[in-house]
Protein backbone atom coordinates (compact mmCIF):
# COMPACT_ATOMS: atom_id res chain seq x y z
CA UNK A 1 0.00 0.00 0.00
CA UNK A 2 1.47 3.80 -0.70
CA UNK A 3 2.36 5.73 2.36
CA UNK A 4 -0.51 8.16 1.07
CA UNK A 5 -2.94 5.42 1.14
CA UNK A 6 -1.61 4.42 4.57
CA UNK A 7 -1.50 7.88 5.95
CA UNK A 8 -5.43 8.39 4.99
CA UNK A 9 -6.63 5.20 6.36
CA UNK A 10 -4.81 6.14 10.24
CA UNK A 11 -6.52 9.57 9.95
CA UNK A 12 -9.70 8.50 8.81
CA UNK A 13 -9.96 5.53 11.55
CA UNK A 14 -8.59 8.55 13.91
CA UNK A 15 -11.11 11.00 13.29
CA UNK A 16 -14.16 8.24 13.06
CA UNK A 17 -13.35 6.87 16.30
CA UNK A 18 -13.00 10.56 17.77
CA UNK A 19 -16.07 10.81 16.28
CA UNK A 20 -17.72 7.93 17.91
CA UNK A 21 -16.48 8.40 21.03
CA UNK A 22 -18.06 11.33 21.23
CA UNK A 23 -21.60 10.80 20.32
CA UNK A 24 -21.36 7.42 22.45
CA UNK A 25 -24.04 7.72 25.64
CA UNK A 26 -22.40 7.42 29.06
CA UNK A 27 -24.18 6.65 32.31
CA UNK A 28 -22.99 6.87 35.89
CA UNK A 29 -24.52 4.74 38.72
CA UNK A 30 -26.12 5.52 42.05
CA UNK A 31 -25.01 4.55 45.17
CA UNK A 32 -28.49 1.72 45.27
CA UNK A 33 -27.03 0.86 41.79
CA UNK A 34 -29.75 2.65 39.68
CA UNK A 35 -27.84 3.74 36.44
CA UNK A 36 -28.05 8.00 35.81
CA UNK A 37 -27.66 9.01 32.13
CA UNK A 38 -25.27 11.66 31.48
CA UNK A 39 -25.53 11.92 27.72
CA UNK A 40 -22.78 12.06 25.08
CA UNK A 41 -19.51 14.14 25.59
CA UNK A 42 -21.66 16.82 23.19
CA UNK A 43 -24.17 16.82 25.64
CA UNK A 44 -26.83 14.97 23.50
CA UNK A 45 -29.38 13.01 25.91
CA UNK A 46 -28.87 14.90 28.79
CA UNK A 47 -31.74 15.57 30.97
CA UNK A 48 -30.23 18.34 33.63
CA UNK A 49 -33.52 18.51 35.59
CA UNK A 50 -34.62 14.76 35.56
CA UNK A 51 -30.70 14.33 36.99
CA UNK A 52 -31.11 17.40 39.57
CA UNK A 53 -34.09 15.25 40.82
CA UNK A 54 -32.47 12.15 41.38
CA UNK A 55 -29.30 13.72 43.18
CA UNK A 56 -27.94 17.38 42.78
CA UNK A 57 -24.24 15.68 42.96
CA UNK A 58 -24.83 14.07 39.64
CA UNK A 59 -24.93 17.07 37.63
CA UNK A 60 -21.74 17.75 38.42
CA UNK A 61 -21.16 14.41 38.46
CA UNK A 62 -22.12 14.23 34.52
CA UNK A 63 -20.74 17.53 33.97
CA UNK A 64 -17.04 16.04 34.79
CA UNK A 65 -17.87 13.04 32.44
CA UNK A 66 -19.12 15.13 29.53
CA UNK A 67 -15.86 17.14 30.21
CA UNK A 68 -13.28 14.58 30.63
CA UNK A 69 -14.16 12.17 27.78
CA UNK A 70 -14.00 15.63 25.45
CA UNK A 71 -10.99 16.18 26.41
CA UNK A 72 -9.30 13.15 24.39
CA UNK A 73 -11.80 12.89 21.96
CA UNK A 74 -11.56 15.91 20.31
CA UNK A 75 -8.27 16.10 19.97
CA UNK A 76 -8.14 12.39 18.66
CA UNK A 77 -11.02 13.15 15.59
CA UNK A 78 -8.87 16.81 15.62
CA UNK A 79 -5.56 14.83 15.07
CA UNK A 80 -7.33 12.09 12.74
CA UNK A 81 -9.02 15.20 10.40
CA UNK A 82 -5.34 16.85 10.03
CA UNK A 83 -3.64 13.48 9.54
CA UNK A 84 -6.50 12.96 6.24
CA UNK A 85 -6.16 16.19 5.11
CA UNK A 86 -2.03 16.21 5.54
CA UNK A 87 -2.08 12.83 3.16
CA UNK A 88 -4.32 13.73 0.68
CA UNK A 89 -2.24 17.08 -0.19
CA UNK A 90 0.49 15.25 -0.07
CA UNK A 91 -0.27 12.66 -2.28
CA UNK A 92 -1.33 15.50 -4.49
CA UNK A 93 1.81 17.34 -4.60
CA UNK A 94 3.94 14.26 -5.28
CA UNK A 95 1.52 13.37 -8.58
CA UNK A 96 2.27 16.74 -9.76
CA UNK A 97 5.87 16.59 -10.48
């Protein structure tokens, strides 16, 4: 396979997985065991007032989650995007001359 071809393919599973990671639902469990859903890292899902009923904590709680699994996952579909973009102009360049 051509380094271009290789170079693509890492960026593009990269960014998808960023990607996923990010939409992917997370809960968080009560102390009695009862799971609490805190969304996706976007915030998709997330029902602030349903959570504030359960237990205050757990907004803050979720909050952290939201927060924490952002933190790596946007710089991993970041990364992936400038690792697809990087190969394809470079592939381009070398065909030119």
């Amino acid at each position: 396979m051509a380094p271009r071809t290789v170079t693509m393919v890492i960026g593009l599973a990269f960014l998808l997985a960023g990607l996923l990671i990010m939409f992917l639902p997370m809960t968080s469990d009560t102390p009695g065991g009862s799971p609490v859903s805190c969304g996706n890292a976007l915030g998709i899902g997330f029902d602030e007032v349903a959570v504030e009923k359960i237990d205050p904590a757990f907004v803050g709680i979720c909050g952290r989650l939201r927060s924490e699994r952002m933190g790596w996952a946007l710089p991993m579909a970041i990364g992936g995007g400038v690792v697809l973009a990087a190969g394809g102009l470079l592939g381009r360049r070398r065909s030119r001359r």
